[in-house]
Protein backbone atom coordinates (compact mmCIF):
# COMPACT_ATOMS: atom_id res chain seq x y z
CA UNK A 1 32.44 -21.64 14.37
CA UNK A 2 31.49 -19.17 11.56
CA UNK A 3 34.48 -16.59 9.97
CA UNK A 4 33.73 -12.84 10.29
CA UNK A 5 35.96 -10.70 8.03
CA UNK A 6 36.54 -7.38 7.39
CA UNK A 7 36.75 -5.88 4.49
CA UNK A 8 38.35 -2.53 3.55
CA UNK A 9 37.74 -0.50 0.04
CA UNK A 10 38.50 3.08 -1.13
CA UNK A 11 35.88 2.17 -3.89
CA UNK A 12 33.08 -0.02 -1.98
CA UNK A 13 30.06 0.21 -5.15
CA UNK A 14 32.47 -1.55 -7.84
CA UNK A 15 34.29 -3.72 -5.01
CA UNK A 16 30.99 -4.46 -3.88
CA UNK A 17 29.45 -5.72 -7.55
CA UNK A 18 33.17 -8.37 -7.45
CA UNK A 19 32.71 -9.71 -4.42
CA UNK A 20 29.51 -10.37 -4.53
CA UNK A 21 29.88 -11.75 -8.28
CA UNK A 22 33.21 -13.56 -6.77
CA UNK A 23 31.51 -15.40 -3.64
CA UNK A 24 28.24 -16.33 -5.85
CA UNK A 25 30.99 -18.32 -7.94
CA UNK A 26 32.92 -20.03 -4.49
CA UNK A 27 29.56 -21.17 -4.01
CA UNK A 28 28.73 -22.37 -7.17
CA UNK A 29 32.19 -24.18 -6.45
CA UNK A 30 31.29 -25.64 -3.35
CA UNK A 31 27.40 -26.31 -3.28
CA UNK A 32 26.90 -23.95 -0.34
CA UNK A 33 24.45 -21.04 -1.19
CA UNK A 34 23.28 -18.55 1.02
CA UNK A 35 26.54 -18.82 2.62
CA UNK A 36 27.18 -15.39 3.73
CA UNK A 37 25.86 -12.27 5.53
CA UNK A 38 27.01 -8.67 4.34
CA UNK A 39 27.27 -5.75 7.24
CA UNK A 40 26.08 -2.15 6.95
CA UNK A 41 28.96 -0.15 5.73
CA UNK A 42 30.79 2.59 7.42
CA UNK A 43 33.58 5.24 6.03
CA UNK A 44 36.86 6.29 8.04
CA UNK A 45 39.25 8.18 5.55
CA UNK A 46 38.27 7.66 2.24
CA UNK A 47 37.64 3.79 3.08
CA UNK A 48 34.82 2.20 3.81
CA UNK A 49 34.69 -0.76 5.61
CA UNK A 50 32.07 -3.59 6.51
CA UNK A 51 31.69 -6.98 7.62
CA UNK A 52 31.68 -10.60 5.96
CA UNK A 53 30.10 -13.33 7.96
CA UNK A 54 30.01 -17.04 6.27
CA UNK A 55 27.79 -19.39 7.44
CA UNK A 56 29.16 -22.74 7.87
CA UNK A 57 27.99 -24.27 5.11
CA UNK A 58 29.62 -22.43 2.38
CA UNK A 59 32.99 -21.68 4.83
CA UNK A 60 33.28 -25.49 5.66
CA UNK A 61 32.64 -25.69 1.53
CA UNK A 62 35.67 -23.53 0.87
CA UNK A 63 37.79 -25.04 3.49
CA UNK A 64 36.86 -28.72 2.23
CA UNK A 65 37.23 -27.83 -1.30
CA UNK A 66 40.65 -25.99 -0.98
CA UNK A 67 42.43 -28.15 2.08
CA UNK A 68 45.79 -28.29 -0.10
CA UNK A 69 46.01 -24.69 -1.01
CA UNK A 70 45.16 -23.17 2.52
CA UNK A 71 47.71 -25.85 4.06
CA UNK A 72 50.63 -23.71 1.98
CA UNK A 73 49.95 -20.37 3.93
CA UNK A 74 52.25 -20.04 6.76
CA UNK A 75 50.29 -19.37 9.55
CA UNK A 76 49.21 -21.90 12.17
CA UNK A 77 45.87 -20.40 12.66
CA UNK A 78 43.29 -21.67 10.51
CA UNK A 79 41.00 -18.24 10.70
CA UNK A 80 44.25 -17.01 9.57
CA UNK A 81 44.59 -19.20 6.74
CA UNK A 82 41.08 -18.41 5.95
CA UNK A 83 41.63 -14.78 5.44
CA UNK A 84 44.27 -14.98 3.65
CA UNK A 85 42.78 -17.37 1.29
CA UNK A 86 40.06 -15.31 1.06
CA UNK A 87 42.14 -12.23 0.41
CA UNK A 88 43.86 -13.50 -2.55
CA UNK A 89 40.83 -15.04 -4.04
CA UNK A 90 39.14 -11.75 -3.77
CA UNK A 91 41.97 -10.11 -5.37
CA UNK A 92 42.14 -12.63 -8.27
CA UNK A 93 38.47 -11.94 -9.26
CA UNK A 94 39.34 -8.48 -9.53
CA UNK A 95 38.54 -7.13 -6.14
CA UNK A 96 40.68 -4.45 -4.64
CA UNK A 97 40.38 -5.02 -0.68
CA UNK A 98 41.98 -5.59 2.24
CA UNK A 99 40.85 -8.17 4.24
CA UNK A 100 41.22 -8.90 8.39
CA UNK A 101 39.70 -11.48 10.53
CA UNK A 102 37.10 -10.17 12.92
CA UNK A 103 38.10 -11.94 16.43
């Protein structure tokens, strides 16, 4: 099954440049390239918002790679975990976003 996030930005050119300079690294990381589909974007009060889709080879990567970390976050759902993971990896390369999983 293949994660679908959301991501929110007030500033979605810069936040754009990270996170696609931040998931080109995770795969790097992980040996999974091409491991992710971008969404149109659309704007609802000064955000915009669009869609993340990982394909399984670079999520199972990530979750592979970083088991031990994602086993810390509290929630029992691993799509959960995922996100959340995501979110502060995001954040630590810089990326100002807000991130959701996409049911």
């Amino acid at each position: 099954m293949s994660i679908v996030l959301e991501v929110g930005t007030k500033n979605y050119i810069d936040d754009l440049l990270s996170i696609k300079k931040a998931l080109s690294h995770m795969e790097s990381l992980v040996g999974g390239y091409n491991g992710y589909v971008l969404s149109d974007p659309s704007s609802k009060f000064g955000w915009t918002f669009f869609k993340l889709a990982f394909k399984s080879n670079l999520q199972n990567g990530i979750e592979e790679k970083f088991s031990d970390m994602m086993a810390k976050y509290r929630w029992s759902d691993q799509t959960q975990k995922f996100a959340k993971f995501m979110t502060d990896y995001l954040h630590s390369r810089g990326c100002d976003v807000t991130i959701k999983s996409v049911d």
